[in-house]
PDB file of N, CA and C in Angstrom:
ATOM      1  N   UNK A   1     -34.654 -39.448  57.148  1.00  0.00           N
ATOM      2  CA  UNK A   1     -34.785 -40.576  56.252  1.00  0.00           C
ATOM      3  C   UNK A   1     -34.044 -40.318  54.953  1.00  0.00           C
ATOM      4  N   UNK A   2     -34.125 -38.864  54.242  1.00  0.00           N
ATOM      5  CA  UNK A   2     -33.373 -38.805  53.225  1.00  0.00           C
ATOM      6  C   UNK A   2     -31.706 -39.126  53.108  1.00  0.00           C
ATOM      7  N   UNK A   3     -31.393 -38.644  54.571  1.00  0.00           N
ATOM      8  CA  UNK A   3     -29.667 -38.684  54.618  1.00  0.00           C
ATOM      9  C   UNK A   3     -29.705 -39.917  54.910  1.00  0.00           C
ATOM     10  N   UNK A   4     -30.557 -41.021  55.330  1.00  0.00           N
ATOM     11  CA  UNK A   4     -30.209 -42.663  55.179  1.00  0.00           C
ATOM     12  C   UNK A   4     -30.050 -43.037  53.684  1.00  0.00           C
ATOM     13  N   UNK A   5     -30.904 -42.742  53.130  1.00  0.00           N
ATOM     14  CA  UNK A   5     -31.069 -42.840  51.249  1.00  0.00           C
ATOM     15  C   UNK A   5     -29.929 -42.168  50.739  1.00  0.00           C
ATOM     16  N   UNK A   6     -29.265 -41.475  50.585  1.00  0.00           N
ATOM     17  CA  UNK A   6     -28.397 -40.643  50.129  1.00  0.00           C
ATOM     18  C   UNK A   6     -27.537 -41.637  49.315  1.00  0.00           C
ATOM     19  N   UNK A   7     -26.599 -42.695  50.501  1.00  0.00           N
ATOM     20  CA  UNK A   7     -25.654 -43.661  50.182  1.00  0.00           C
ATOM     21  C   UNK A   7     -26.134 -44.639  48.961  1.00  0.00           C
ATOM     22  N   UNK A   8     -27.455 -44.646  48.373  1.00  0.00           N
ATOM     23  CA  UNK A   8     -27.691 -45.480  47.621  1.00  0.00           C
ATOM     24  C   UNK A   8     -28.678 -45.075  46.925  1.00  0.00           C
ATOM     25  N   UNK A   9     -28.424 -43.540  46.746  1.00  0.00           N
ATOM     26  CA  UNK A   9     -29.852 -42.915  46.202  1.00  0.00           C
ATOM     27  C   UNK A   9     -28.960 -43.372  44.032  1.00  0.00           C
ATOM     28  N   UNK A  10     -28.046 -43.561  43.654  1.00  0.00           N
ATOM     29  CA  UNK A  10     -27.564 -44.023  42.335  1.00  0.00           C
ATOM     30  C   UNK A  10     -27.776 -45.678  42.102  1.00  0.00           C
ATOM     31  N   UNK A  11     -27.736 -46.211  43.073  1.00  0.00           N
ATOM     32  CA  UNK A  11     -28.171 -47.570  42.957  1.00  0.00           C
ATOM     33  C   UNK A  11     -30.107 -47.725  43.033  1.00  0.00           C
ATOM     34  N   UNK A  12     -30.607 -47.103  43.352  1.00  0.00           N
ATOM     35  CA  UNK A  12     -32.096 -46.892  43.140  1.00  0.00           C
ATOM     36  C   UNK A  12     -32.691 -45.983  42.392  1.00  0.00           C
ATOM     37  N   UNK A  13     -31.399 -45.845  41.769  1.00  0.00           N
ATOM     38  CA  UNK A  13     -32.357 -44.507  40.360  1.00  0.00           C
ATOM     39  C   UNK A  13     -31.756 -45.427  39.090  1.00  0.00           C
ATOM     40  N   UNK A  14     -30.780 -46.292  39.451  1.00  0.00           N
ATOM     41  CA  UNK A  14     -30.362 -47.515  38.116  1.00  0.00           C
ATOM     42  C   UNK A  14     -31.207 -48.589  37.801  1.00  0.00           C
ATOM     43  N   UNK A  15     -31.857 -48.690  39.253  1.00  0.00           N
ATOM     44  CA  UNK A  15     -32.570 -50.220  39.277  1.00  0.00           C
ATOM     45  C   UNK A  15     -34.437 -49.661  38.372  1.00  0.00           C
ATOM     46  N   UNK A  16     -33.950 -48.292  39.102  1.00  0.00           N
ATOM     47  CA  UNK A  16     -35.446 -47.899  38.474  1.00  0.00           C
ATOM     48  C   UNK A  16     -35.270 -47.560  36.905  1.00  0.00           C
ATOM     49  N   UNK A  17     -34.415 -47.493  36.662  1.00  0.00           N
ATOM     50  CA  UNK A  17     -34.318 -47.437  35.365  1.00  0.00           C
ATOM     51  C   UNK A  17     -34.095 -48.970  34.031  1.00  0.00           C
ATOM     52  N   UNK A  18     -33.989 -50.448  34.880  1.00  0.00           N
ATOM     53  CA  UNK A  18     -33.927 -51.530  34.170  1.00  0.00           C
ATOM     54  C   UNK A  18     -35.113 -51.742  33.768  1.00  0.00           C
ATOM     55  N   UNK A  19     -34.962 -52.307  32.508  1.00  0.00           N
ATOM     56  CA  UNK A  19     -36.362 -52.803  31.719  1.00  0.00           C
ATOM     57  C   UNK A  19     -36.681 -53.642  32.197  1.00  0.00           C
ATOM     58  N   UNK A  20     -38.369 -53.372  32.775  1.00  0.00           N
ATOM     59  CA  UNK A  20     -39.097 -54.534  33.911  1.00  0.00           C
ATOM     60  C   UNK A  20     -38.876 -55.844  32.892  1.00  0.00           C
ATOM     61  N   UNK A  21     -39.190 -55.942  31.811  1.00  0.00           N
ATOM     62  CA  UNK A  21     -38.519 -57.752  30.965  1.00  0.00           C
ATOM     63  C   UNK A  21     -37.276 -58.138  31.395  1.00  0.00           C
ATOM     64  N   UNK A  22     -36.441 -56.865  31.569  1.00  0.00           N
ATOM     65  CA  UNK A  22     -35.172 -57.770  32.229  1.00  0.00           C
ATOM     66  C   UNK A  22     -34.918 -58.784  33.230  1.00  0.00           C
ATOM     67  N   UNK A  23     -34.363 -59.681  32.541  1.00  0.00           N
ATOM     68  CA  UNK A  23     -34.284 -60.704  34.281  1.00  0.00           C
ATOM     69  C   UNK A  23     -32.977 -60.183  35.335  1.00  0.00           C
ATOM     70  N   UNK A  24     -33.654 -60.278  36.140  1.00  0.00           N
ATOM     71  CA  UNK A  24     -33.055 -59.744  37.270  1.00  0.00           C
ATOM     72  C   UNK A  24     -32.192 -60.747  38.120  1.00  0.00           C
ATOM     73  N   UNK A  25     -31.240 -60.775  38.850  1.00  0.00           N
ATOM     74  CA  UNK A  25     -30.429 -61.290  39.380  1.00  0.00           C
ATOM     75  C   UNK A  25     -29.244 -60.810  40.570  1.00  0.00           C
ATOM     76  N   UNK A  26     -30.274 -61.357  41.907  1.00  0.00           N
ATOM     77  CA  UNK A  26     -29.236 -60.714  43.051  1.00  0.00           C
ATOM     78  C   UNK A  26     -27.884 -60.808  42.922  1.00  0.00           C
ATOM     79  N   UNK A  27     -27.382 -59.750  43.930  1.00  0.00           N
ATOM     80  CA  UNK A  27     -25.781 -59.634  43.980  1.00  0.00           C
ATOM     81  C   UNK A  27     -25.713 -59.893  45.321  1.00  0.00           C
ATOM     82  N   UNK A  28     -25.343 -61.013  45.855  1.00  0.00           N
ATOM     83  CA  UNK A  28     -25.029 -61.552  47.501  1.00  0.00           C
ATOM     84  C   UNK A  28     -23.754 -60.852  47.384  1.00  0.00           C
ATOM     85  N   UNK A  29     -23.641 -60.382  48.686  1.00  0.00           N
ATOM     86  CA  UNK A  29     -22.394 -59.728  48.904  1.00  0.00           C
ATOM     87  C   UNK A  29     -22.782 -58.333  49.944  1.00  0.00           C
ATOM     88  N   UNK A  30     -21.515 -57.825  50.510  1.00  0.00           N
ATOM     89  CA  UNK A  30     -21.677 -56.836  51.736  1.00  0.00           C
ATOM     90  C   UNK A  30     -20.700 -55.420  50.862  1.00  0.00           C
ATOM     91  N   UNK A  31     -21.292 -54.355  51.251  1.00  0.00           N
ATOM     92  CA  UNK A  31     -20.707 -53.386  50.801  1.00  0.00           C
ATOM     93  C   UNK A  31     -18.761 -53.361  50.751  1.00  0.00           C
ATOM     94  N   UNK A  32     -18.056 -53.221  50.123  1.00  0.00           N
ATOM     95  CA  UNK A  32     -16.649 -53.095  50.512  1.00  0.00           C
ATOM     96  C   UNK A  32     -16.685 -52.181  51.935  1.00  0.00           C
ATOM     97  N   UNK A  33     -15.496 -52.690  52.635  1.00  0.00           N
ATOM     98  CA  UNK A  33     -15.752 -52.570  53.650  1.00  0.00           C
ATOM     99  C   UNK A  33     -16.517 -52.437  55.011  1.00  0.00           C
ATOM    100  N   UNK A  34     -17.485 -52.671  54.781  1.00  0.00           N
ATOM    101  CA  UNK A  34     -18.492 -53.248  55.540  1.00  0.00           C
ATOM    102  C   UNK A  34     -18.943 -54.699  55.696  1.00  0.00           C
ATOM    103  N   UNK A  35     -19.809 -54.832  56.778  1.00  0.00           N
ATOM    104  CA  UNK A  35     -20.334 -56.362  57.127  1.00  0.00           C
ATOM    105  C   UNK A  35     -21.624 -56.541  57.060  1.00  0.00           C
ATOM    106  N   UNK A  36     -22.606 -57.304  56.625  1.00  0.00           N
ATOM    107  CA  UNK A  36     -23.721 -58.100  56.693  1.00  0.00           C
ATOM    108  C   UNK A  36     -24.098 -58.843  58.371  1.00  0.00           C
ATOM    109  N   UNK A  37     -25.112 -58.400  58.595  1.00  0.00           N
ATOM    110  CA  UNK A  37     -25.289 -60.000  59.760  1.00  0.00           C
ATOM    111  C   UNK A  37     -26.222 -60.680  59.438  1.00  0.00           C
ATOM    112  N   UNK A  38     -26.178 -61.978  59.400  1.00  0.00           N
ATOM    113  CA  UNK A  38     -27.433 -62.695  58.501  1.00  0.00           C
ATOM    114  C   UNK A  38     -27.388 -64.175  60.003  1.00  0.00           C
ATOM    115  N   UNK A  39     -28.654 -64.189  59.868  1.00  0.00           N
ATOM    116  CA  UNK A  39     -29.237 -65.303  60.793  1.00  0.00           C
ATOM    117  C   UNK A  39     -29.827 -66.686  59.775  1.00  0.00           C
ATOM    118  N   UNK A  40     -29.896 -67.429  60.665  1.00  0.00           N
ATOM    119  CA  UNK A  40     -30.761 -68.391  59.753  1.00  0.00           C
ATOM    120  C   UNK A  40     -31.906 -69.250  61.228  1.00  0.00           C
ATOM    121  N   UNK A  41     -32.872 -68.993  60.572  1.00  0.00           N
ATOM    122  CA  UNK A  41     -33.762 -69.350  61.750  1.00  0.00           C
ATOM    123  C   UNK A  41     -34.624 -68.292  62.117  1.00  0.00           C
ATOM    124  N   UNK A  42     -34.914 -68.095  63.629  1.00  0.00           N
ATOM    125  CA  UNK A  42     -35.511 -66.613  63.733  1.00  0.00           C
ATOM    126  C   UNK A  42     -34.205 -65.763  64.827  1.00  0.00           C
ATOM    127  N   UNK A  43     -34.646 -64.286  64.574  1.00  0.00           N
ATOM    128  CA  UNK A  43     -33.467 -63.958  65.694  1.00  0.00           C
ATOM    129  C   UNK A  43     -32.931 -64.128  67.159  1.00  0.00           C
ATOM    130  N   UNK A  44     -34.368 -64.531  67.854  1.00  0.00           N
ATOM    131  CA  UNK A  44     -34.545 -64.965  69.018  1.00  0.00           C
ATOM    132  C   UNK A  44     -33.508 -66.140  69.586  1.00  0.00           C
ATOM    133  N   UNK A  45     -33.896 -67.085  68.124  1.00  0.00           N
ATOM    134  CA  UNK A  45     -33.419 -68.798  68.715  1.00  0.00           C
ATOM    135  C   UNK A  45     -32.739 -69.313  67.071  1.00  0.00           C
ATOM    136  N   UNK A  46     -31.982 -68.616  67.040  1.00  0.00           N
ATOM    137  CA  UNK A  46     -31.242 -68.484  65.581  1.00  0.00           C
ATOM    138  C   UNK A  46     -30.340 -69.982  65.093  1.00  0.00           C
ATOM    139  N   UNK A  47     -30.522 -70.921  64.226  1.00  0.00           N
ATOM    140  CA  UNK A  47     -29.553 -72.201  63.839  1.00  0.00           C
ATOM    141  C   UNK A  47     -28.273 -71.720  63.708  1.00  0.00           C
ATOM    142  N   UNK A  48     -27.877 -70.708  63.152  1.00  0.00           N
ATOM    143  CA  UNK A  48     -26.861 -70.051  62.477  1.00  0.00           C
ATOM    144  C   UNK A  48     -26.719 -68.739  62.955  1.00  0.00           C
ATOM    145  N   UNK A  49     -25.847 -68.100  63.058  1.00  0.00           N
ATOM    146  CA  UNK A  49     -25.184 -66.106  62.426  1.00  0.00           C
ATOM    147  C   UNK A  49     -24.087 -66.265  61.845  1.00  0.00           C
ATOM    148  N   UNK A  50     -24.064 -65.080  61.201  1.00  0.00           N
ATOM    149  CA  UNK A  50     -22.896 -64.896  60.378  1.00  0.00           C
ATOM    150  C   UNK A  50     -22.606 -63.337  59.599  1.00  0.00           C
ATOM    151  N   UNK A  51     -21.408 -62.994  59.436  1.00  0.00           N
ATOM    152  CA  UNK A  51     -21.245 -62.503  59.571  1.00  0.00           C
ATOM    153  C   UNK A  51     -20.633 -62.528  57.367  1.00  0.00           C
ATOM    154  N   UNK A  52     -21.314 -61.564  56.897  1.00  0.00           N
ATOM    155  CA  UNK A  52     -20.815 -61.191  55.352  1.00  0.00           C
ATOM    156  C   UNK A  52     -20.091 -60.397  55.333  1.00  0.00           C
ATOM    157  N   UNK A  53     -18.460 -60.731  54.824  1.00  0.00           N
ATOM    158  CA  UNK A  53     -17.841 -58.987  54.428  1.00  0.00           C
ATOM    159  C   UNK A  53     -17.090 -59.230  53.735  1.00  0.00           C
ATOM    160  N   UNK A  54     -16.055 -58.348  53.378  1.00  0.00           N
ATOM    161  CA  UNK A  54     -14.977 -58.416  52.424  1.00  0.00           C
ATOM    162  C   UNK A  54     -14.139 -59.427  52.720  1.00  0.00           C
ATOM    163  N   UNK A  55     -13.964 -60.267  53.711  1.00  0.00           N
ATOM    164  CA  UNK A  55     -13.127 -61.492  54.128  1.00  0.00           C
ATOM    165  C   UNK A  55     -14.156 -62.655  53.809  1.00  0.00           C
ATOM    166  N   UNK A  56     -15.114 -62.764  53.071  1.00  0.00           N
ATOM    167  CA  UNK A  56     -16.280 -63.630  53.157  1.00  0.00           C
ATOM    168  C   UNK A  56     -17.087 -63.652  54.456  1.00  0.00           C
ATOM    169  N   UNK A  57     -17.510 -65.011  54.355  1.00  0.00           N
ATOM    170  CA  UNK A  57     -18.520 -65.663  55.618  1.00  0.00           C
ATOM    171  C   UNK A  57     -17.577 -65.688  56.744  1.00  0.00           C
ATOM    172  N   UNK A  58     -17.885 -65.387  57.844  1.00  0.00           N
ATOM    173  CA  UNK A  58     -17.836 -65.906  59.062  1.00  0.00           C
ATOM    174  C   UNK A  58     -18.977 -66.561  59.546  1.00  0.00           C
ATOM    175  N   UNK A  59     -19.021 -67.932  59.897  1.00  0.00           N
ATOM    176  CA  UNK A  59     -20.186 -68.020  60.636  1.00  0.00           C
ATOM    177  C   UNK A  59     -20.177 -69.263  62.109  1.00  0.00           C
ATOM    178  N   UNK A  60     -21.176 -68.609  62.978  1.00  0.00           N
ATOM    179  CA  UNK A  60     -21.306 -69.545  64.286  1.00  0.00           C
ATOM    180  C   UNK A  60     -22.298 -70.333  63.652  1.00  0.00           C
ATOM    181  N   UNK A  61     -22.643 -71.900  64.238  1.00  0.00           N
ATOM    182  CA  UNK A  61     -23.278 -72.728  64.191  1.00  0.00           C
ATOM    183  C   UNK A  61     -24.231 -73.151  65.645  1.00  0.00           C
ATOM    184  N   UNK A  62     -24.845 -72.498  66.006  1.00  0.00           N
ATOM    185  CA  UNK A  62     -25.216 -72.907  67.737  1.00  0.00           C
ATOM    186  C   UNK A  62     -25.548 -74.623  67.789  1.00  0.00           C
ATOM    187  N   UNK A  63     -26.066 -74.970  66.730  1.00  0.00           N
ATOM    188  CA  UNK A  63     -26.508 -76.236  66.640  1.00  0.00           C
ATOM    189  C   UNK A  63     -25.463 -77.418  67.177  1.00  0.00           C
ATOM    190  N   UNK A  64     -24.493 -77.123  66.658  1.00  0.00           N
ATOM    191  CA  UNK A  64     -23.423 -77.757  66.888  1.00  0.00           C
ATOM    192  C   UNK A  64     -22.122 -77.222  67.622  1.00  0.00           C
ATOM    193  N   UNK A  65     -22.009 -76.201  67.992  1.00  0.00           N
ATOM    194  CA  UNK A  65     -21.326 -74.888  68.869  1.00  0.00           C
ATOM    195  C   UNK A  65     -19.818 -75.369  67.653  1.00  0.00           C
ATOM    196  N   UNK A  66     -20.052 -75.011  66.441  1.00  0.00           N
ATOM    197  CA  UNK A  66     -18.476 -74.803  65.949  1.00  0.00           C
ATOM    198  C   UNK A  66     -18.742 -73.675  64.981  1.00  0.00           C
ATOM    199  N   UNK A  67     -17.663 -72.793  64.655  1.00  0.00           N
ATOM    200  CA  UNK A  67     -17.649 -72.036  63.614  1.00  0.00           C
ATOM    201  C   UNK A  67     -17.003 -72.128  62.345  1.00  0.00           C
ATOM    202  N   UNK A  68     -16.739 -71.175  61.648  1.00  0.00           N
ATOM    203  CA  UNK A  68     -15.850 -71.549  60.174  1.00  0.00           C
ATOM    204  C   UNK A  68     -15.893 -69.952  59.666  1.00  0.00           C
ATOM    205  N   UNK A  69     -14.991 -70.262  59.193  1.00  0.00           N
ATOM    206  CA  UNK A  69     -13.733 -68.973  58.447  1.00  0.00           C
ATOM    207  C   UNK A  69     -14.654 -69.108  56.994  1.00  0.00           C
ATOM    208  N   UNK A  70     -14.512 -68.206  56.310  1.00  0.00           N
ATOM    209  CA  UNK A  70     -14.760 -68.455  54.367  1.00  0.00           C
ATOM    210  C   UNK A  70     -13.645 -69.223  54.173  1.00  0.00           C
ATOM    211  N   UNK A  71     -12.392 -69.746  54.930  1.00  0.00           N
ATOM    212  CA  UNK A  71     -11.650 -70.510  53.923  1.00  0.00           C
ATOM    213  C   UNK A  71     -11.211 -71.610  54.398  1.00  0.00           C
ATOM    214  N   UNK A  72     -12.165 -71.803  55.489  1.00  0.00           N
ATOM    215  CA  UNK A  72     -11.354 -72.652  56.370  1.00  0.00           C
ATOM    216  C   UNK A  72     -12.517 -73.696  56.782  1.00  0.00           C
ATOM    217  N   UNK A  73     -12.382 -74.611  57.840  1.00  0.00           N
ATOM    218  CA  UNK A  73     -12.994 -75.669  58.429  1.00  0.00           C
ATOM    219  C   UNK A  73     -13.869 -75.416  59.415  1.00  0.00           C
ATOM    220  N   UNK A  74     -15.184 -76.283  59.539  1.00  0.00           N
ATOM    221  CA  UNK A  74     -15.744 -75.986  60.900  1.00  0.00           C
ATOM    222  C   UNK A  74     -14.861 -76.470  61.923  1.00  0.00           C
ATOM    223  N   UNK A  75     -14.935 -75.691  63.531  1.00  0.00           N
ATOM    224  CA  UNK A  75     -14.078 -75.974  64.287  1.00  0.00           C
ATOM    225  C   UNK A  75     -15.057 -75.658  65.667  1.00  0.00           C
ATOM    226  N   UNK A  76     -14.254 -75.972  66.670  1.00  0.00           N
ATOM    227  CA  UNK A  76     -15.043 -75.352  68.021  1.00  0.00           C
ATOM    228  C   UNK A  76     -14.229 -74.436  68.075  1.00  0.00           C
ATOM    229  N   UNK A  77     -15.063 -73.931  68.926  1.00  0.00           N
ATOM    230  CA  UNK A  77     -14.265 -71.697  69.121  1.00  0.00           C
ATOM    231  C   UNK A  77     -13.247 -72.240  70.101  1.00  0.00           C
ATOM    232  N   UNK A  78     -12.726 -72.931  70.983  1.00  0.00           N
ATOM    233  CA  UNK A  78     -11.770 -73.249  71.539  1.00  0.00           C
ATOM    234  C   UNK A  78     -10.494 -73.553  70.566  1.00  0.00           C
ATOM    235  N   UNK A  79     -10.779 -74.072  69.228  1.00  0.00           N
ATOM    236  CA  UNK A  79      -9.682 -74.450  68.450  1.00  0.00           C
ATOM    237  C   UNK A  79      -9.177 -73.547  67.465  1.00  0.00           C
ATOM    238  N   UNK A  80     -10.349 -72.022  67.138  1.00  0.00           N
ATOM    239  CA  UNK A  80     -10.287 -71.107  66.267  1.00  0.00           C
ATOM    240  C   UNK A  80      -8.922 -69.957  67.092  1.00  0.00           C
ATOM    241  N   UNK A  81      -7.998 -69.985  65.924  1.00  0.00           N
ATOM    242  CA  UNK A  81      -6.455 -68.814  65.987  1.00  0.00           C
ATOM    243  C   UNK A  81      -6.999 -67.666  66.839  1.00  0.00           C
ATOM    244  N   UNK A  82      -6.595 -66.478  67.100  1.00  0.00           N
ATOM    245  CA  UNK A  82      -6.726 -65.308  67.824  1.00  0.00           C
ATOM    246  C   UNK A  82      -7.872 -64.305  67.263  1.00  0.00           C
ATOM    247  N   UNK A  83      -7.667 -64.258  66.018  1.00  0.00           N
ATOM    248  CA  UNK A  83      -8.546 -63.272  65.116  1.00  0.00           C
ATOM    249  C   UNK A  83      -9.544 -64.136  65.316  1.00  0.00           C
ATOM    250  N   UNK A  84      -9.897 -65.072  64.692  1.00  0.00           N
ATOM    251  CA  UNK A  84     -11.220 -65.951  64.881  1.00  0.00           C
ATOM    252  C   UNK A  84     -11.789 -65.914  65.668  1.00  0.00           C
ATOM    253  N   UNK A  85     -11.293 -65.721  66.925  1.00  0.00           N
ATOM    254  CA  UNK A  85     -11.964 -65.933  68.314  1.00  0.00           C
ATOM    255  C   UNK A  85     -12.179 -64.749  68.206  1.00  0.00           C
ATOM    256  N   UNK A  86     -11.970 -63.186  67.859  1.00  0.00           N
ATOM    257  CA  UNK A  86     -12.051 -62.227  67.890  1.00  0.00           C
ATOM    258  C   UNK A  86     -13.704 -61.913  67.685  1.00  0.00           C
ATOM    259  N   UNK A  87     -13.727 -62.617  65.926  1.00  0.00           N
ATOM    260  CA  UNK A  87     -14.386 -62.298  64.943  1.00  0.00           C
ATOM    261  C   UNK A  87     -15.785 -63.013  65.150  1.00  0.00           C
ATOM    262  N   UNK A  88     -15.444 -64.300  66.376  1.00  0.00           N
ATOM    263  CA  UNK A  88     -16.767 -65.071  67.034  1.00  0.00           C
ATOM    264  C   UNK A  88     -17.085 -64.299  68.135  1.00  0.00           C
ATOM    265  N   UNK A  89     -16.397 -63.290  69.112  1.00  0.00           N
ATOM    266  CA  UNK A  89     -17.396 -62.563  70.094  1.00  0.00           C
ATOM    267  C   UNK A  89     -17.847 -61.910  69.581  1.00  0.00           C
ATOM    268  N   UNK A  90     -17.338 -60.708  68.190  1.00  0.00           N
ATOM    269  CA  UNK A  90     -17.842 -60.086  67.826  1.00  0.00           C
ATOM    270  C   UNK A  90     -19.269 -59.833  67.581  1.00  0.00           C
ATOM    271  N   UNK A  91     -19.310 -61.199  66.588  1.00  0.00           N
ATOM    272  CA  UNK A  91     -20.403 -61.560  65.967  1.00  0.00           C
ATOM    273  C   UNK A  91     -21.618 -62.020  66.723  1.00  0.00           C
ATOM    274  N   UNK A  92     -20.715 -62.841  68.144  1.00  0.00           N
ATOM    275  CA  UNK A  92     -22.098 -63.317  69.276  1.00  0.00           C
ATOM    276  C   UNK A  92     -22.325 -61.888  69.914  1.00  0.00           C
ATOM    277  N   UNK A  93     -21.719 -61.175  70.331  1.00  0.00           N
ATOM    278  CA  UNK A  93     -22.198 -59.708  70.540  1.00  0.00           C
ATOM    279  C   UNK A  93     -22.497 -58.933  69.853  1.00  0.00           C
ATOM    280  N   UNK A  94     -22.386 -58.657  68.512  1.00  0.00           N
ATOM    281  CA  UNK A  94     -23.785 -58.248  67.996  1.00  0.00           C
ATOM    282  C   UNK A  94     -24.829 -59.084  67.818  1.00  0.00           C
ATOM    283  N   UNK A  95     -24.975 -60.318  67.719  1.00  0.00           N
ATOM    284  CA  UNK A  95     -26.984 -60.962  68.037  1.00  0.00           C
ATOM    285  C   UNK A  95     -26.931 -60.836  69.065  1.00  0.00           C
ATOM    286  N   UNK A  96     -26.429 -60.703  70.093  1.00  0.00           N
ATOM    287  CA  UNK A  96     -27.089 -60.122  71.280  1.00  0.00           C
ATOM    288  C   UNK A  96     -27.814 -58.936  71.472  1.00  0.00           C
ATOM    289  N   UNK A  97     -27.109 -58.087  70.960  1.00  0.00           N
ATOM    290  CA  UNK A  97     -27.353 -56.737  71.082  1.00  0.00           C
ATOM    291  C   UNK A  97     -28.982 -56.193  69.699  1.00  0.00           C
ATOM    292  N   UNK A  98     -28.832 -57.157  69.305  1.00  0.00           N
ATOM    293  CA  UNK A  98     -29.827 -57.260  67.963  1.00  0.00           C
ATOM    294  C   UNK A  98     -31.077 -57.613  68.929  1.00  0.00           C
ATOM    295  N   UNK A  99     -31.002 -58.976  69.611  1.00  0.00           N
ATOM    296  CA  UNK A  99     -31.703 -59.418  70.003  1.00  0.00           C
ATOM    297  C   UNK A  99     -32.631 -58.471  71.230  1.00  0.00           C
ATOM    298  N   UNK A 100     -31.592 -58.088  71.998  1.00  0.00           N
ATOM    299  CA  UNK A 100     -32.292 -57.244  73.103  1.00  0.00           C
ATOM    300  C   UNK A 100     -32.682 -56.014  72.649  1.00  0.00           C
ATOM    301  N   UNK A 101     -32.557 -55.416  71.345  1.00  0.00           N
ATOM    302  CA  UNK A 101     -33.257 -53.913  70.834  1.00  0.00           C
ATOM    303  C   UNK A 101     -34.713 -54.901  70.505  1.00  0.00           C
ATOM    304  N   UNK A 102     -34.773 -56.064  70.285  1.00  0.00           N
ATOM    305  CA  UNK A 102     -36.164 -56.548  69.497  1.00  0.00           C
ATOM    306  C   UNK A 102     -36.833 -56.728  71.108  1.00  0.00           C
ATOM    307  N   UNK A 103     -36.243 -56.951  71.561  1.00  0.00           N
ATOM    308  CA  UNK A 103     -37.126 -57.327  72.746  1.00  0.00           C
ATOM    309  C   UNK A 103     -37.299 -56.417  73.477  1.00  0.00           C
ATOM    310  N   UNK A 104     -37.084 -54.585  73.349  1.00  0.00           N
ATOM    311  CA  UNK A 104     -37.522 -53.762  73.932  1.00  0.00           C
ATOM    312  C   UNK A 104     -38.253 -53.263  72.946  1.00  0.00           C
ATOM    313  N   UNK A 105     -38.723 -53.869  71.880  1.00  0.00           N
ATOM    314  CA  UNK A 105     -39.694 -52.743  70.902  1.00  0.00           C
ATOM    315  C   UNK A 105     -40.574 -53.563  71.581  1.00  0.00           C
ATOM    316  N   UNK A 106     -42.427 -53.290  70.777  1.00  0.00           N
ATOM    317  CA  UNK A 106     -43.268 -53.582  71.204  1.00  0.00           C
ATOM    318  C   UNK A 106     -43.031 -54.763  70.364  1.00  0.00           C
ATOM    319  N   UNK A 107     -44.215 -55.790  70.946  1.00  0.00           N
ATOM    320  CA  UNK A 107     -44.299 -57.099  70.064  1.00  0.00           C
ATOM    321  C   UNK A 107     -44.890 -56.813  68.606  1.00  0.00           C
ATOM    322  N   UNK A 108     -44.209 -57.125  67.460  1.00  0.00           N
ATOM    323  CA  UNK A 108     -44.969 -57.358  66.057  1.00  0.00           C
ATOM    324  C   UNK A 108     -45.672 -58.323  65.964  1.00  0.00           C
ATOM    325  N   UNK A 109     -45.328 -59.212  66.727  1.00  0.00           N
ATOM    326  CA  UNK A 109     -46.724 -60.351  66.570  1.00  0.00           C
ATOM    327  C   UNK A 109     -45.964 -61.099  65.119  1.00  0.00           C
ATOM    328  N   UNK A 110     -44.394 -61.271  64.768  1.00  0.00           N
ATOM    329  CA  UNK A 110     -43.920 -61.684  64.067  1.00  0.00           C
ATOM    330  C   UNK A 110     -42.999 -63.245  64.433  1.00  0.00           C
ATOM    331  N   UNK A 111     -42.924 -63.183  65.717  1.00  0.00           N
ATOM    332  CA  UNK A 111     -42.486 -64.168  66.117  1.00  0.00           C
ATOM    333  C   UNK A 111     -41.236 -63.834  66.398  1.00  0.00           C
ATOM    334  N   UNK A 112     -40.308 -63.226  65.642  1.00  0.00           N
ATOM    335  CA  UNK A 112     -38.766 -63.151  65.904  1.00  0.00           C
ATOM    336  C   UNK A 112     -38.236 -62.428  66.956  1.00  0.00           C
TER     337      UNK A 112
END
């Protein structure tokens, strides 16, 4: 557990150090070079995924089966360039793979 903490053991000895009066204010955003996966809904039966990183949002829409770039238009994955289509299996293969580690733990009785 400590060598998980390590990477952010200066960002939790700063935060512990702000004056609790301070107002506080998240920083949305994914480490440089790294990615976020963020759902909207539950993970099971998700409205949304997406994907946070240094290129912005990527995100699928299941609701409507189209995706979108951070700079670009919703589209159907049939109409998204090479990378896009890349960056949509990606992303549907990791909630998959999210999904089936939840469904071999035991139930939390959380719903997701």
């Amino acid at each position: 557990m400590a060598g998980e903490l390590a990477p952010i053991r200066g960002e939790l000895d700063a935060a512990l150090r702000v004056d609790p009066s301070e107002a506080s204010v998240p920083r949305l955003g994914a480490p440089a070079g790294r990615e976020v996966f963020q759902y909207l809904g539950t993970l099971r039966s998700p409205g949304q995924i997406a994907f946070l990183g240094d290129k912005g949002r990527f995100v699928y829409d299941f609701r409507n089966n189209r995706a979108k770039a951070a700079d670009g238009d919703w589209r159907a994955p049939s109409a998204l360039g090479p990378t896009e289509q890349e960056d949509l299996l990606r992303l549907i293969r990791t909630w998959e793979r999210m999904k089936l580690a939840r469904q071999s733990r035991p139930d939390t009785g959380d719903g997701r």
